[in-house]
PDB file of N, CA and C in Angstrom:
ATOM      1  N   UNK A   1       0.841  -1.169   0.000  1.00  0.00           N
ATOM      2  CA  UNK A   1       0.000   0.000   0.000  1.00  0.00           C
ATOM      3  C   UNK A   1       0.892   1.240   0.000  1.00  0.00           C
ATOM      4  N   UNK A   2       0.921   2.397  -0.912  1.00  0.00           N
ATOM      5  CA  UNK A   2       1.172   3.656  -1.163  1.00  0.00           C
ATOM      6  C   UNK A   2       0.468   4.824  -0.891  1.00  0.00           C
ATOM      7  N   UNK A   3       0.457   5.991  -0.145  1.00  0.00           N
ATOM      8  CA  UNK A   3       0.207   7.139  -0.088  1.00  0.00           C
ATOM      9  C   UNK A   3       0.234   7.785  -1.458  1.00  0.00           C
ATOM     10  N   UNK A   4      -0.730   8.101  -1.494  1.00  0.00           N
ATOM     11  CA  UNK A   4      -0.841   8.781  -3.248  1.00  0.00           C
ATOM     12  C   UNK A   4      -1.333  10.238  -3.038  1.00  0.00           C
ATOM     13  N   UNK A   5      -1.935  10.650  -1.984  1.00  0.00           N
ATOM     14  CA  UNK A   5      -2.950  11.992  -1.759  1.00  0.00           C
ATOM     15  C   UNK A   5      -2.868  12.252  -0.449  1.00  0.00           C
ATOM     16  N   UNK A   6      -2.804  13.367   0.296  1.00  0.00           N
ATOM     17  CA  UNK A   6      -3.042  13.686   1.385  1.00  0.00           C
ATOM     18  C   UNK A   6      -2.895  15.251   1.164  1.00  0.00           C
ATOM     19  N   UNK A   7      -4.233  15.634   1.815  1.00  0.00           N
ATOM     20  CA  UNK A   7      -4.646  17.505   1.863  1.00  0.00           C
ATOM     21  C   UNK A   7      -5.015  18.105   3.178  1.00  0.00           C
ATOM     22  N   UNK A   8      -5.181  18.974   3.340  1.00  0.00           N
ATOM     23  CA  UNK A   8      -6.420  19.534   4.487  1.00  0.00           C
ATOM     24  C   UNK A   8      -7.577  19.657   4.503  1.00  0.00           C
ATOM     25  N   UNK A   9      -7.718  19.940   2.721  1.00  0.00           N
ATOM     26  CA  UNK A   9      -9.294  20.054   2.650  1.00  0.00           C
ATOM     27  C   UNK A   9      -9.748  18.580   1.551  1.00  0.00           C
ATOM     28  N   UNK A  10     -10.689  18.201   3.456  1.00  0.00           N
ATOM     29  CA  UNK A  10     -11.226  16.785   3.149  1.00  0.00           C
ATOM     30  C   UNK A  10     -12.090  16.814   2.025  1.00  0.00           C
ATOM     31  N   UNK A  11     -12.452  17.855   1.169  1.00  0.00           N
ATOM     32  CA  UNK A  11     -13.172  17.662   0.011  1.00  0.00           C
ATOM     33  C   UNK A  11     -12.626  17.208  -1.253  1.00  0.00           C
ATOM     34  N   UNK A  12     -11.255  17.056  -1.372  1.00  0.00           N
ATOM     35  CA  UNK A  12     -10.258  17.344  -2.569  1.00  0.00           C
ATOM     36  C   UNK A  12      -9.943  15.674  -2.299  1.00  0.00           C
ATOM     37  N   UNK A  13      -9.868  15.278  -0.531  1.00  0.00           N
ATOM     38  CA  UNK A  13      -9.677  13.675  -0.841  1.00  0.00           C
ATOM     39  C   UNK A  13     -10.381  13.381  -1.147  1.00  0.00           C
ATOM     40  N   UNK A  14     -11.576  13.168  -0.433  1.00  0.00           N
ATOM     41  CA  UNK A  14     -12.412  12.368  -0.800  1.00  0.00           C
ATOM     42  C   UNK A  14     -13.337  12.699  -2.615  1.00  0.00           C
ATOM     43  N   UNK A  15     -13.134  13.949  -3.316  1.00  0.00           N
ATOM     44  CA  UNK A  15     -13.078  13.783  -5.015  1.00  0.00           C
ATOM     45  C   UNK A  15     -11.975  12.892  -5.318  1.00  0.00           C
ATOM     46  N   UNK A  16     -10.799  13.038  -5.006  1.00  0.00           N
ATOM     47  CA  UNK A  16      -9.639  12.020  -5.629  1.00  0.00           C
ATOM     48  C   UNK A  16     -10.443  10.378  -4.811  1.00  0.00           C
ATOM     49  N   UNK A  17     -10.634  10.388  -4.299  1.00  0.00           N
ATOM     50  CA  UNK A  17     -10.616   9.141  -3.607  1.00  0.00           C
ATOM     51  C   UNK A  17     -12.289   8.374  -4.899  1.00  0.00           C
ATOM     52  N   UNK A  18     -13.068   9.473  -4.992  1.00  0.00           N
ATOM     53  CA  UNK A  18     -14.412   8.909  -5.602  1.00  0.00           C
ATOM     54  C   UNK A  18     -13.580   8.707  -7.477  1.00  0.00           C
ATOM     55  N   UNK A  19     -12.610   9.402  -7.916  1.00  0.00           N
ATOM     56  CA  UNK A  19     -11.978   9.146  -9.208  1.00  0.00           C
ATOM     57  C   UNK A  19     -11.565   8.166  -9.548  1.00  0.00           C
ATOM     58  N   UNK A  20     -10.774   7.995  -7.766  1.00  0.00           N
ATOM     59  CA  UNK A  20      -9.738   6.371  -8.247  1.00  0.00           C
ATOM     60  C   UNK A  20     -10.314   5.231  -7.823  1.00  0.00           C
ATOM     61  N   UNK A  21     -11.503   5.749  -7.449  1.00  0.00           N
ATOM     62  CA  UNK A  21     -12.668   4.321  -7.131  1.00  0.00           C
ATOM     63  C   UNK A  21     -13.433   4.388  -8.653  1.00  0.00           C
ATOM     64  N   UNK A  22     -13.575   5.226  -9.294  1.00  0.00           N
ATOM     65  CA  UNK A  22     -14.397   5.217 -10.648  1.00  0.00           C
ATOM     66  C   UNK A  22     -13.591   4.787 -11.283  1.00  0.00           C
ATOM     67  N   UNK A  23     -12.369   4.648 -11.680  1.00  0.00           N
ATOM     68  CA  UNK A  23     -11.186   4.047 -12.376  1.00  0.00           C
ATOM     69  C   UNK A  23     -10.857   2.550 -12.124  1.00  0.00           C
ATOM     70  N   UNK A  24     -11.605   1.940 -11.089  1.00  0.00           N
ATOM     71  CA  UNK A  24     -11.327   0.563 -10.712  1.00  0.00           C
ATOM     72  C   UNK A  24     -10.069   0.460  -9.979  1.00  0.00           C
ATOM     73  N   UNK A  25      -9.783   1.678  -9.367  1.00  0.00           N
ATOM     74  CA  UNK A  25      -8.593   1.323  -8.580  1.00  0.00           C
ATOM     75  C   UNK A  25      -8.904   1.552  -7.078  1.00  0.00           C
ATOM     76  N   UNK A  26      -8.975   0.393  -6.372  1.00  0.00           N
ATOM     77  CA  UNK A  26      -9.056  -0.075  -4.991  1.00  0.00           C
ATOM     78  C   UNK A  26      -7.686   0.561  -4.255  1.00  0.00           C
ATOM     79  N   UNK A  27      -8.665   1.670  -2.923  1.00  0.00           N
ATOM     80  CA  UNK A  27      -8.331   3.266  -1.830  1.00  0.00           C
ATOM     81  C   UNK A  27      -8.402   2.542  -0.484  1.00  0.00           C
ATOM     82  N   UNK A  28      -7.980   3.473   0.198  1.00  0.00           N
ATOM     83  CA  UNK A  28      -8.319   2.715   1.965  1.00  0.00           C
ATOM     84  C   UNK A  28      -7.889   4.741   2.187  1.00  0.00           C
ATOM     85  N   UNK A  29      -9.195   5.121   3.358  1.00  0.00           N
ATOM     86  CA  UNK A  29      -8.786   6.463   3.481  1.00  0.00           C
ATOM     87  C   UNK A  29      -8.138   6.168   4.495  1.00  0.00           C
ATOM     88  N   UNK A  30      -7.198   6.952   5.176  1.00  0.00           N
ATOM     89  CA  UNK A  30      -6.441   6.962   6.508  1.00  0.00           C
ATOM     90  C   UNK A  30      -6.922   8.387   7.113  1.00  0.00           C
ATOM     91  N   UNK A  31      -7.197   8.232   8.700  1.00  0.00           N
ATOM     92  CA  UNK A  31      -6.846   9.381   9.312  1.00  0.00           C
ATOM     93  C   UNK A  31      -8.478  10.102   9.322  1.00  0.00           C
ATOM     94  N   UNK A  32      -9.585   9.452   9.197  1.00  0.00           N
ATOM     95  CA  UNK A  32     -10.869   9.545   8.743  1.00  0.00           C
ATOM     96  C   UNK A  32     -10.964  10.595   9.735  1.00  0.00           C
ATOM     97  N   UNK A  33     -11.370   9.613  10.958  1.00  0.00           N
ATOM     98  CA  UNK A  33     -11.446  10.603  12.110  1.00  0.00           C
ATOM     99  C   UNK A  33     -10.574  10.675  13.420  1.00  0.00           C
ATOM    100  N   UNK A  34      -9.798  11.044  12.759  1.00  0.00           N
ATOM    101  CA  UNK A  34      -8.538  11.647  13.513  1.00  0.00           C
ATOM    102  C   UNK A  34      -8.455  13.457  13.717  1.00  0.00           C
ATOM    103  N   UNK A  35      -9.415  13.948  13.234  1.00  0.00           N
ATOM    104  CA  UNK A  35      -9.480  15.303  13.375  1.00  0.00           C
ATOM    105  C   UNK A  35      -9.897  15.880  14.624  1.00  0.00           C
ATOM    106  N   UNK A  36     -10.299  14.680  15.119  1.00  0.00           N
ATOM    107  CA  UNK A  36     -10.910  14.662  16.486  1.00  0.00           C
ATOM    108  C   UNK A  36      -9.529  15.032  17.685  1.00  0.00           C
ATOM    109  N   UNK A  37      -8.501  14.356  17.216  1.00  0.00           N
ATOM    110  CA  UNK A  37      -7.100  14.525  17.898  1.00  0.00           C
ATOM    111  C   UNK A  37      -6.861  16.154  17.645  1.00  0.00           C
ATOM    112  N   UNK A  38      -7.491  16.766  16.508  1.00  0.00           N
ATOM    113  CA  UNK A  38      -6.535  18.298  16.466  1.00  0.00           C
ATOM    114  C   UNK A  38      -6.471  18.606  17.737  1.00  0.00           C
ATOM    115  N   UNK A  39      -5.201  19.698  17.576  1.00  0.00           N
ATOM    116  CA  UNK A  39      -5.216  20.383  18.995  1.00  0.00           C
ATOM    117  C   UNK A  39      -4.330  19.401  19.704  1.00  0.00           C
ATOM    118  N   UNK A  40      -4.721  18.455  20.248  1.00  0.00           N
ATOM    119  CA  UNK A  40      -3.447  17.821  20.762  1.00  0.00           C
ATOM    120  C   UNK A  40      -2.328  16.901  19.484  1.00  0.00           C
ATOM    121  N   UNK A  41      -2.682  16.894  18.387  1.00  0.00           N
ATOM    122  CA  UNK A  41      -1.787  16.280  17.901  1.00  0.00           C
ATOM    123  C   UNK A  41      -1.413  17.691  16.677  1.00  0.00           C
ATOM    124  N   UNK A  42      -0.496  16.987  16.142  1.00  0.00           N
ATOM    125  CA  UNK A  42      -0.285  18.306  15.034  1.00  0.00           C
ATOM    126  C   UNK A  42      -1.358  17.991  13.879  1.00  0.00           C
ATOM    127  N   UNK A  43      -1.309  19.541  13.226  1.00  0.00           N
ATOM    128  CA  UNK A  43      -2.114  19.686  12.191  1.00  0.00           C
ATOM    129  C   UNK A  43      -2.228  18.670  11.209  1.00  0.00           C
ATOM    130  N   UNK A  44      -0.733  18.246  11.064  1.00  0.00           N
ATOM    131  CA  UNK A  44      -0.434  17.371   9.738  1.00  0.00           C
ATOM    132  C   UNK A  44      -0.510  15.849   9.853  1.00  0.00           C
ATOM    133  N   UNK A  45      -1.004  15.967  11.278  1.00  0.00           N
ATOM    134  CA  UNK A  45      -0.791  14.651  11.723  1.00  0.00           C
ATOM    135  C   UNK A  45      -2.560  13.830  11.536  1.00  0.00           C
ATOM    136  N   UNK A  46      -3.507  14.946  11.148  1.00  0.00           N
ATOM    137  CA  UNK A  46      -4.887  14.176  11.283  1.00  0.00           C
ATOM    138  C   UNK A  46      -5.633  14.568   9.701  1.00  0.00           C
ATOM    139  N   UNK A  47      -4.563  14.870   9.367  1.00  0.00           N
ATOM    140  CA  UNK A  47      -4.877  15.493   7.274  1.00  0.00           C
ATOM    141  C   UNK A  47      -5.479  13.649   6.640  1.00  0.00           C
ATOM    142  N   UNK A  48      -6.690  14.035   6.517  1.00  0.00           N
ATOM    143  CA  UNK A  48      -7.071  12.516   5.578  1.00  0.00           C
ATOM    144  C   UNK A  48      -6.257  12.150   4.371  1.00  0.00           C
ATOM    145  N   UNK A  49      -5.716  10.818   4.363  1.00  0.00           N
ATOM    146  CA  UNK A  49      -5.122  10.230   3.541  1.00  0.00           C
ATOM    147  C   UNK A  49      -5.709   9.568   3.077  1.00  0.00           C
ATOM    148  N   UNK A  50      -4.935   8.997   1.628  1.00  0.00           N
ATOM    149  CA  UNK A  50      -5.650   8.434   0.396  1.00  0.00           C
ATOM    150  C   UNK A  50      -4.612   7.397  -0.143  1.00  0.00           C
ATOM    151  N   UNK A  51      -5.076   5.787  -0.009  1.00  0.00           N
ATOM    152  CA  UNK A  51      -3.607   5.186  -0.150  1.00  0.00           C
ATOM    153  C   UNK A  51      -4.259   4.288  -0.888  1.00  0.00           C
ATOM    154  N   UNK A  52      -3.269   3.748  -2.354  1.00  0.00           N
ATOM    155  CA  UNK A  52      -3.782   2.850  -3.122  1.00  0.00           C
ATOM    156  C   UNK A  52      -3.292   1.392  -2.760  1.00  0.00           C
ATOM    157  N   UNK A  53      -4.027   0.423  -2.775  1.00  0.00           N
ATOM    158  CA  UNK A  53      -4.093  -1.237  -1.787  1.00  0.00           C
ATOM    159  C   UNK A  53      -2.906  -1.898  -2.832  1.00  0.00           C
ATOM    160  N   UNK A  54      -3.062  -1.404  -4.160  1.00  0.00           N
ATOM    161  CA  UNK A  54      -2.173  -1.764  -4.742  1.00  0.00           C
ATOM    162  C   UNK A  54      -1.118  -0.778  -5.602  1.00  0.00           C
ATOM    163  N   UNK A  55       0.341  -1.760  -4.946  1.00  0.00           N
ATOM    164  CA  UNK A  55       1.174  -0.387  -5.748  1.00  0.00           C
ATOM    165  C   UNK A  55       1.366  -0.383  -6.863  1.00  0.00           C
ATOM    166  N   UNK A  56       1.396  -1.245  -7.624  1.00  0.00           N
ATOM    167  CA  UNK A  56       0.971  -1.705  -9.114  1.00  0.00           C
ATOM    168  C   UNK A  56      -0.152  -0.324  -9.692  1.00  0.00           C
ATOM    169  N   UNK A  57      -1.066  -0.168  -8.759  1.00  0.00           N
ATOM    170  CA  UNK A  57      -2.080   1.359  -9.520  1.00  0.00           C
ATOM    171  C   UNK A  57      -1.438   3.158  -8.916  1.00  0.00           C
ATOM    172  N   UNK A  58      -0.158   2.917  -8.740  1.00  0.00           N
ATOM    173  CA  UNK A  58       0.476   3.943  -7.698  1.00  0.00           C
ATOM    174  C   UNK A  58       0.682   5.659  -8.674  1.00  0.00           C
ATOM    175  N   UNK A  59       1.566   4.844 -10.074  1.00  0.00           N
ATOM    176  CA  UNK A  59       1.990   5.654 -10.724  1.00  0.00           C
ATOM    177  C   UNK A  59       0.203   5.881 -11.759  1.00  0.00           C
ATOM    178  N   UNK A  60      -0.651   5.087 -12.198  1.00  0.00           N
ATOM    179  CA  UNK A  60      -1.472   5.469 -12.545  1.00  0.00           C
ATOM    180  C   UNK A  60      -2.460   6.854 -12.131  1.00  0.00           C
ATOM    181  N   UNK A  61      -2.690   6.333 -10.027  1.00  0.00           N
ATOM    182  CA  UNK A  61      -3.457   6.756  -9.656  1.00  0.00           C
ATOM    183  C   UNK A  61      -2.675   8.710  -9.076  1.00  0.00           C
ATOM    184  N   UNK A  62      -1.344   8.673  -9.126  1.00  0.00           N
ATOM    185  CA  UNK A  62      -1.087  10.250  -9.282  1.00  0.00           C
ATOM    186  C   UNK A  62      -1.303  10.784 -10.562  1.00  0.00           C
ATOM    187  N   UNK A  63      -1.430   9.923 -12.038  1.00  0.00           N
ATOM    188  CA  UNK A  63      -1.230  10.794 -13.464  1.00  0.00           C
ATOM    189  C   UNK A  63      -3.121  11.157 -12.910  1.00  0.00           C
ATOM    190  N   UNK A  64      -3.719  10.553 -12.325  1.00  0.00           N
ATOM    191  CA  UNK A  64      -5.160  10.921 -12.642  1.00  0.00           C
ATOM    192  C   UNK A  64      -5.783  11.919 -11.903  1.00  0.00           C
ATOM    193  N   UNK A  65      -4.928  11.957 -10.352  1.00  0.00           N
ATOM    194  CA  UNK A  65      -5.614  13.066  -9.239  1.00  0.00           C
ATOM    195  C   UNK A  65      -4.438  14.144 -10.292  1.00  0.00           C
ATOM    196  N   UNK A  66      -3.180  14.429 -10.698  1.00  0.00           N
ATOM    197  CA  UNK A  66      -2.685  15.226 -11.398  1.00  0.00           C
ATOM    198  C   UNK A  66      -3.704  16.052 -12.014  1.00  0.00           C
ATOM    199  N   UNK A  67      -3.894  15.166 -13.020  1.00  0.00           N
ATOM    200  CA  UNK A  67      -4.617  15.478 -13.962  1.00  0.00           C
ATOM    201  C   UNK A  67      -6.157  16.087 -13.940  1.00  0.00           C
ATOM    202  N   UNK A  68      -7.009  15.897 -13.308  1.00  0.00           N
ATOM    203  CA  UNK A  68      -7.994  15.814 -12.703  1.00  0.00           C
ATOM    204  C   UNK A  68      -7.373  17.763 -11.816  1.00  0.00           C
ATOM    205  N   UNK A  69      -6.837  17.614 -10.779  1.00  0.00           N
ATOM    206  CA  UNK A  69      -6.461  18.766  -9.745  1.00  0.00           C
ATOM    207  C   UNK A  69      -5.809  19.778 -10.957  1.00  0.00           C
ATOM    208  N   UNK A  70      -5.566  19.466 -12.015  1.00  0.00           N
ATOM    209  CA  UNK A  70      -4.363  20.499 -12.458  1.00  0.00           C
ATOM    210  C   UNK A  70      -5.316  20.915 -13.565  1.00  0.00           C
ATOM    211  N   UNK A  71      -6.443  20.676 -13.982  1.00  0.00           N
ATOM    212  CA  UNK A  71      -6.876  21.051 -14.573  1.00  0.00           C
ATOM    213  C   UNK A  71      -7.878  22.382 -15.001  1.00  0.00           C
ATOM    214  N   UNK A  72      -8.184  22.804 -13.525  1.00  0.00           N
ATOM    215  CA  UNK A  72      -8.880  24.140 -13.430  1.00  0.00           C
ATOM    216  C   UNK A  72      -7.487  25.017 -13.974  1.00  0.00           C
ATOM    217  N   UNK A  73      -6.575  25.089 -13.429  1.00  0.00           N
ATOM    218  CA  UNK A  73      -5.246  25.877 -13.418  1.00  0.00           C
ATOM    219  C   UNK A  73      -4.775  26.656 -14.486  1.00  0.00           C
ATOM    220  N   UNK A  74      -5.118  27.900 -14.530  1.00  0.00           N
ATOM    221  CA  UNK A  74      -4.834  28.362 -15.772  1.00  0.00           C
ATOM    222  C   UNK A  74      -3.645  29.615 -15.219  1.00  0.00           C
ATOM    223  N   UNK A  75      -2.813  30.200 -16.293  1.00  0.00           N
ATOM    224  CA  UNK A  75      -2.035  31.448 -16.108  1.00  0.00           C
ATOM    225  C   UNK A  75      -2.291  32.383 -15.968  1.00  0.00           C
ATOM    226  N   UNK A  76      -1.342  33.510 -15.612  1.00  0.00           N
ATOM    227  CA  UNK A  76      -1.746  34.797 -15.768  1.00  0.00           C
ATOM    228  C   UNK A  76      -1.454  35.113 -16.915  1.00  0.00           C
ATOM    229  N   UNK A  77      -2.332  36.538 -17.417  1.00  0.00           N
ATOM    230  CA  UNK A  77      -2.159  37.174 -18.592  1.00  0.00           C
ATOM    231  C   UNK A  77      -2.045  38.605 -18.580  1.00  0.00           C
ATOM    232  N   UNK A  78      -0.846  39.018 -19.634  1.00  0.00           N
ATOM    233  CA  UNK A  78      -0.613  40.216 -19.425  1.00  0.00           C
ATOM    234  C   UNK A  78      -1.189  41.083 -20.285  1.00  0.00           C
ATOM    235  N   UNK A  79      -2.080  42.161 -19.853  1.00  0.00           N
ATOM    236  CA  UNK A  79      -2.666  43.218 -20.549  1.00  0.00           C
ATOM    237  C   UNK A  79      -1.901  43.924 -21.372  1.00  0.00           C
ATOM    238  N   UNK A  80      -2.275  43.793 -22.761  1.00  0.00           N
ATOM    239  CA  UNK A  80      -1.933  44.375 -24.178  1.00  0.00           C
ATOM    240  C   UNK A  80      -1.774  45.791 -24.003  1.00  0.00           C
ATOM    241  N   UNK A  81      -2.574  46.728 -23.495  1.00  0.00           N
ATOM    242  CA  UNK A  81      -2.926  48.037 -22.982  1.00  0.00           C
ATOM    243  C   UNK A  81      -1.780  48.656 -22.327  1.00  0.00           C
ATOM    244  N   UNK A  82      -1.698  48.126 -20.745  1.00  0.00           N
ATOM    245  CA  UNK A  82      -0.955  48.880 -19.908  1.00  0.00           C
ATOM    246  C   UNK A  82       0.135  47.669 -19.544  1.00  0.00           C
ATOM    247  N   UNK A  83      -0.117  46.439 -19.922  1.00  0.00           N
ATOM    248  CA  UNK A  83       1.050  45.603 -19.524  1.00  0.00           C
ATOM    249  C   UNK A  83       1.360  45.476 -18.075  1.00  0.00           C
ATOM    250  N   UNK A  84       0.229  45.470 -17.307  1.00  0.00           N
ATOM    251  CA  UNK A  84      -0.214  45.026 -16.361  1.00  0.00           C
ATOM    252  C   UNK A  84      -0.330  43.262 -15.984  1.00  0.00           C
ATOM    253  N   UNK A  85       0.398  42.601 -15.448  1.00  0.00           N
ATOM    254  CA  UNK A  85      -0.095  41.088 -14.787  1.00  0.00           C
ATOM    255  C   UNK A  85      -1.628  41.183 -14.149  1.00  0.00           C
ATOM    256  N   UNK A  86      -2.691  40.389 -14.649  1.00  0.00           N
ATOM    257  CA  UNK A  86      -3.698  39.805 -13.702  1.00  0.00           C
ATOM    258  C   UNK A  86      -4.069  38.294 -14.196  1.00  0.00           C
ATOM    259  N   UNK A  87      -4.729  37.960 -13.270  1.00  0.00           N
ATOM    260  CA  UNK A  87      -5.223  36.445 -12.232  1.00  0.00           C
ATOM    261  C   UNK A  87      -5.749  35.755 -13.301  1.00  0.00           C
ATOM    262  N   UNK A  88      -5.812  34.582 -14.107  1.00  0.00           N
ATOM    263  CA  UNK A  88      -6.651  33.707 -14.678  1.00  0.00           C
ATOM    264  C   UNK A  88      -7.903  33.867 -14.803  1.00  0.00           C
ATOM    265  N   UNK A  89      -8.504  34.685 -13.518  1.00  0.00           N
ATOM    266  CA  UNK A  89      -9.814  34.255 -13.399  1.00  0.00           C
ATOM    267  C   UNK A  89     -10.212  35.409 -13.700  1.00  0.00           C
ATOM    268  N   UNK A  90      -9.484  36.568 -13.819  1.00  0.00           N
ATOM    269  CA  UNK A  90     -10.257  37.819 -14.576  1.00  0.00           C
ATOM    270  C   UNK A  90     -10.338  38.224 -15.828  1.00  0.00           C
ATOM    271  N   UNK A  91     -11.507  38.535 -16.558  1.00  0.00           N
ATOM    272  CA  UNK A  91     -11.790  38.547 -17.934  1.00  0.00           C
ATOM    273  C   UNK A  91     -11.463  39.908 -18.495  1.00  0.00           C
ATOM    274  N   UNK A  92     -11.183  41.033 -17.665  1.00  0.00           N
ATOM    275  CA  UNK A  92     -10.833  42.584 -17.577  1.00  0.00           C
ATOM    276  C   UNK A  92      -9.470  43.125 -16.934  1.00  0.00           C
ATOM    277  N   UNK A  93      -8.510  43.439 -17.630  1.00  0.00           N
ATOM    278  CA  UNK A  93      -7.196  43.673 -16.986  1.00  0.00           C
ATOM    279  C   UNK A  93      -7.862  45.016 -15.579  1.00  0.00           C
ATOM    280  N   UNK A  94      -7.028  44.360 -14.207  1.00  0.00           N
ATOM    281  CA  UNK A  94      -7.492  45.247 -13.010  1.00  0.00           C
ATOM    282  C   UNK A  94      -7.169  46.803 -13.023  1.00  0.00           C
ATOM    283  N   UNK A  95      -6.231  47.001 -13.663  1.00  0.00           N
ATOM    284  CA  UNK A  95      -5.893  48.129 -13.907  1.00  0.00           C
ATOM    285  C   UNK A  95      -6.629  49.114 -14.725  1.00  0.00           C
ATOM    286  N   UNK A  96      -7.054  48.367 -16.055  1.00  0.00           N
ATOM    287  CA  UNK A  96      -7.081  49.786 -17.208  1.00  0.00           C
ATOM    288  C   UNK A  96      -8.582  49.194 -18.019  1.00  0.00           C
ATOM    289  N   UNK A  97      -9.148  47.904 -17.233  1.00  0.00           N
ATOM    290  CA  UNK A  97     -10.335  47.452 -17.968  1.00  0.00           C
ATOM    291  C   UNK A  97     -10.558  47.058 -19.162  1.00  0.00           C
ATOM    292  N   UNK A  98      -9.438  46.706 -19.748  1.00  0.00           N
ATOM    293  CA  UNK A  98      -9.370  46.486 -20.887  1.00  0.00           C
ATOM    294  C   UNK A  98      -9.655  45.197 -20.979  1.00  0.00           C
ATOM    295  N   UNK A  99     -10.742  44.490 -21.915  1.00  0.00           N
ATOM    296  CA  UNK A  99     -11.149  42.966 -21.948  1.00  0.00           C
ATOM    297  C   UNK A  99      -9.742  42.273 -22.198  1.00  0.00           C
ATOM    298  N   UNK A 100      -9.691  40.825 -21.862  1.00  0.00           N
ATOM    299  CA  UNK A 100      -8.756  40.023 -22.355  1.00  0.00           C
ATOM    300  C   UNK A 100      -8.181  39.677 -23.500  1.00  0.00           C
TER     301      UNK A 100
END
């Protein structure tokens, strides 16, 4: 068994965890409820884990949470106008309003 995933936000495991169960690749979560320990244990110590039963699906099951997580991810772009850097997610340079 391999560690393939581990986050803070239990929403991101358990999507990777429902992917690599849709893929036919057999998960075991770790650390379910261990959050219960915060506070006396460390932060990093009760982060839900995501471990594949077989290591044979190890290198598969990172190309897919990769792939899958990396996919919202877009660059920044620099405004033609004032040559200003802004965020992926804005369609209007912050500066000078100029569309993308």
């Amino acid at each position: 068994m391999k560690l393939v995933y581990t986050n803070e936000n239990r929403f991101l495991v358990n999507n990777a965890q429902n992917l690599l169960v849709a893929s036919g690749i057999d998960v075991v979560l770790r650390n379910e409820y261990a959050i219960g320990g915060a506070g006396d244990l460390s932060p990093f110590d009760v982060w839900l884990e995501l471990w594949v039963v077989n290591d044979s699906d190890y290198e598969k099951s990172l190309r897919l949470i990769a792939d899958t997580h990396g996919s919202h991810r877009h660059r920044e772009w620099v405004c033609g106008s004032c040559h200003e850097k802004n965020d992926a997610a804005f369609d209007y340079c912050w500066n000078c309003q100029r569309e993308k």
